[in-house]
C-alpha atoms as a PDB file:
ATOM      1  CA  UNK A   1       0.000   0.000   0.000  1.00  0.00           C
ATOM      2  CA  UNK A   2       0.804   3.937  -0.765  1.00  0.00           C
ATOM      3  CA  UNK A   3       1.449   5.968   1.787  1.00  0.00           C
ATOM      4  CA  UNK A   4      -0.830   9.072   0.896  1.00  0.00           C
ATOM      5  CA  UNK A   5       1.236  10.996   4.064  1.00  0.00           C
ATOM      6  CA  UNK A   6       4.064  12.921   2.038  1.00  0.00           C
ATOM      7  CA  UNK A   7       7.028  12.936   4.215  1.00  0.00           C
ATOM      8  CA  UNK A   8       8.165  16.361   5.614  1.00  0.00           C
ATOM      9  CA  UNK A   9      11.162  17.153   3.789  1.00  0.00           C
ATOM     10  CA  UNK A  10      14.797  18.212   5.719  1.00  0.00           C
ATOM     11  CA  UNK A  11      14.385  21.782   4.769  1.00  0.00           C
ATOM     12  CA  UNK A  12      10.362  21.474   5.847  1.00  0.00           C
ATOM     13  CA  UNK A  13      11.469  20.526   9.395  1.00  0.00           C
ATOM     14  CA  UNK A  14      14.454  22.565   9.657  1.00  0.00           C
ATOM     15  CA  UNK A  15      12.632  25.678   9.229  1.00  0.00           C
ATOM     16  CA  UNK A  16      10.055  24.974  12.062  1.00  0.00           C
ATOM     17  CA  UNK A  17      12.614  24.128  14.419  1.00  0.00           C
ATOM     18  CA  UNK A  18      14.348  27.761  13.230  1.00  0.00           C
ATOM     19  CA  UNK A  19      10.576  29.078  13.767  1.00  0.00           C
ATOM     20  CA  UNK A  20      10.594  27.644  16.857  1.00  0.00           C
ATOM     21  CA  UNK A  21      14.261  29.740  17.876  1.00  0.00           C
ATOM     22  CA  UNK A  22      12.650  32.498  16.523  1.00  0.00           C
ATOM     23  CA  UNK A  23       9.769  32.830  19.191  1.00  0.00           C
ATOM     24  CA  UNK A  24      12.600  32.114  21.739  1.00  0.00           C
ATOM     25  CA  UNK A  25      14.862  34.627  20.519  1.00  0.00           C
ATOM     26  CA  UNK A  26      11.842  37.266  20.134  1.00  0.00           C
ATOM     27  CA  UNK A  27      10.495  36.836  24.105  1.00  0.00           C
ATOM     28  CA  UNK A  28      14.039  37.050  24.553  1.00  0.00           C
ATOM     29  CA  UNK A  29      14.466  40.589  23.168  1.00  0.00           C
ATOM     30  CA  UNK A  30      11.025  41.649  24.300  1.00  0.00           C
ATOM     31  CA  UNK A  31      12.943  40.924  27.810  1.00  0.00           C
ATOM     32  CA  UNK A  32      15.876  42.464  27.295  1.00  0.00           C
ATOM     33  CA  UNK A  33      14.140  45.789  26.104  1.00  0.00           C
ATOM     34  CA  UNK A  34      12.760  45.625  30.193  1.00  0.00           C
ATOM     35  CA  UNK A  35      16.077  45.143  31.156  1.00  0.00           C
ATOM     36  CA  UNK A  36      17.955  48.007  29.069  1.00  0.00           C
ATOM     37  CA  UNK A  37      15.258  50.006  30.368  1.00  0.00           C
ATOM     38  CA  UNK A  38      16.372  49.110  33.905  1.00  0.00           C
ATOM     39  CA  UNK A  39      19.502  49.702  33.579  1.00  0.00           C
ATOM     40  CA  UNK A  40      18.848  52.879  31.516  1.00  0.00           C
ATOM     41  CA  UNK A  41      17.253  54.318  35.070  1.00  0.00           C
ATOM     42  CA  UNK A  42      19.866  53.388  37.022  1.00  0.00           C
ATOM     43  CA  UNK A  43      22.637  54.925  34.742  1.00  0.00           C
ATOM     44  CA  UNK A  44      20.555  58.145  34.655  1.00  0.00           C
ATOM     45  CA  UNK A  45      20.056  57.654  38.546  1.00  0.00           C
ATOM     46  CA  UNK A  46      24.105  57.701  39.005  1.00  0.00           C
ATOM     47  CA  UNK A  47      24.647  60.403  36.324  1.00  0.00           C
ATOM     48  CA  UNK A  48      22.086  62.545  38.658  1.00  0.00           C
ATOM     49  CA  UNK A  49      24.309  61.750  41.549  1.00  0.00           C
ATOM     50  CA  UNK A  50      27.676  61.357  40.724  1.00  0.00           C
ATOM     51  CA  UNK A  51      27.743  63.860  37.577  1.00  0.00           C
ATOM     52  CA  UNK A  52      29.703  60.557  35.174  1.00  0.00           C
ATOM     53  CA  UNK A  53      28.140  57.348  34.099  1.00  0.00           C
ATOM     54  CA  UNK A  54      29.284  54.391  35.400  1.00  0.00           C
ATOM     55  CA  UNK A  55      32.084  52.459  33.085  1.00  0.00           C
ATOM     56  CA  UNK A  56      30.798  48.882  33.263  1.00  0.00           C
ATOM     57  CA  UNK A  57      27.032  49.880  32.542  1.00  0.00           C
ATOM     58  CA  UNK A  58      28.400  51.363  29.772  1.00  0.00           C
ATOM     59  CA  UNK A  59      29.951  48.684  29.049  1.00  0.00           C
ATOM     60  CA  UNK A  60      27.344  46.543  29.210  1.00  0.00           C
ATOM     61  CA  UNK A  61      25.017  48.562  27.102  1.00  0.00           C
ATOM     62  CA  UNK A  62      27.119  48.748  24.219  1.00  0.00           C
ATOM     63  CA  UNK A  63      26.809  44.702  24.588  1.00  0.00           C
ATOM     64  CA  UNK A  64      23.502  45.182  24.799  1.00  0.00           C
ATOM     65  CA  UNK A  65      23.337  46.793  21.524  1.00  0.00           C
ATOM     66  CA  UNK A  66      25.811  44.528  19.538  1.00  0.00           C
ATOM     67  CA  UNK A  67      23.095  41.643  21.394  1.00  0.00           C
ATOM     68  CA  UNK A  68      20.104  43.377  19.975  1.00  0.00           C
ATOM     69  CA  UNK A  69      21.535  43.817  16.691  1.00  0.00           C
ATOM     70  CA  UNK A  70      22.105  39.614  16.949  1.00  0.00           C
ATOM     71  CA  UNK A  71      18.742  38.715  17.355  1.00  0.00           C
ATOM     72  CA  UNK A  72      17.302  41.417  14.978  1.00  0.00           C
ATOM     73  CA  UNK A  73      19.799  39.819  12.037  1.00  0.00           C
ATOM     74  CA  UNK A  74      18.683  36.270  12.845  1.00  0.00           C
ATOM     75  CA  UNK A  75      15.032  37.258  13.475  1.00  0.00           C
ATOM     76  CA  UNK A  76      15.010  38.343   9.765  1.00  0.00           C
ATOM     77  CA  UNK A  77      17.306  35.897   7.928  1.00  0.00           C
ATOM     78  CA  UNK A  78      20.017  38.030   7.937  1.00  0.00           C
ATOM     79  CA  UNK A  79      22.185  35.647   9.927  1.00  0.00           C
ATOM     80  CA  UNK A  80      21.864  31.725  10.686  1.00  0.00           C
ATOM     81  CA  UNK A  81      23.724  32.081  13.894  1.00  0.00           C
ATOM     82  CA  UNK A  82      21.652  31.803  16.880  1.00  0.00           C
ATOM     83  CA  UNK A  83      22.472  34.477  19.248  1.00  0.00           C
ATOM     84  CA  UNK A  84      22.999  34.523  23.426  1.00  0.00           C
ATOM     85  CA  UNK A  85      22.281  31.829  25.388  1.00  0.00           C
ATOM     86  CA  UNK A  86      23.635  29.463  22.220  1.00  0.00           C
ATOM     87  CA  UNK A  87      26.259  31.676  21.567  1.00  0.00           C
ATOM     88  CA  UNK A  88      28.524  33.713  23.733  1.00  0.00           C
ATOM     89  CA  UNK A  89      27.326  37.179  24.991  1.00  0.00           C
ATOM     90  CA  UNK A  90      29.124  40.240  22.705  1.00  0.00           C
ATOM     91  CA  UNK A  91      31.623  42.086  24.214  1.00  0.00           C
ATOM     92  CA  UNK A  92      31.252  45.648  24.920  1.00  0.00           C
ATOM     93  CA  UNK A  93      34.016  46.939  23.210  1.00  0.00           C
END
């Protein structure tokens, strides 16, 4: 007997499981958005205070940028590279 199922194809499946790091990696940004915001407050918060912004949230904002920038290029095909927490984090040059 025929099997009337056609088989999903390699590429088929590969793309829902890259649909599937896709939601991930979007909640994951939607987070991190929260957590810039955080940390923009508390920058702003020291600036008030101590007149200079501290060097390692600096620091980790511009790795918060090069981060967004990672899932933004893989959210839209512009990268197969699956960022943070399969890769490591970006330094913050």
């Amino acid at each position: 007997m025929v099997n009337d199922v056609p088989a999903v194809s390699g590429d088929k499946r590969n793309i829902w499981i890259r649909a599937l790091f896709m939601l991930l990696m979007a909640f994951v940004l939607h987070v991190s958005g929260t957590v810039l915001f955080v940390v923009t407050v508390i920058q702003f918060v020291i600036v008030l205070l101590n007149g200079t912004p501290n060097a390692h949230l600096v620091a980790f904002g511009r790795s918060m940028g090069i981060y967004f920038r990672q899932i933004v290029d893989f959210l839209t095909f512009a990268t197969e590279d699956i960022p943070f927490p399969f890769n490591e984090w970006p330094a913050g040059e």
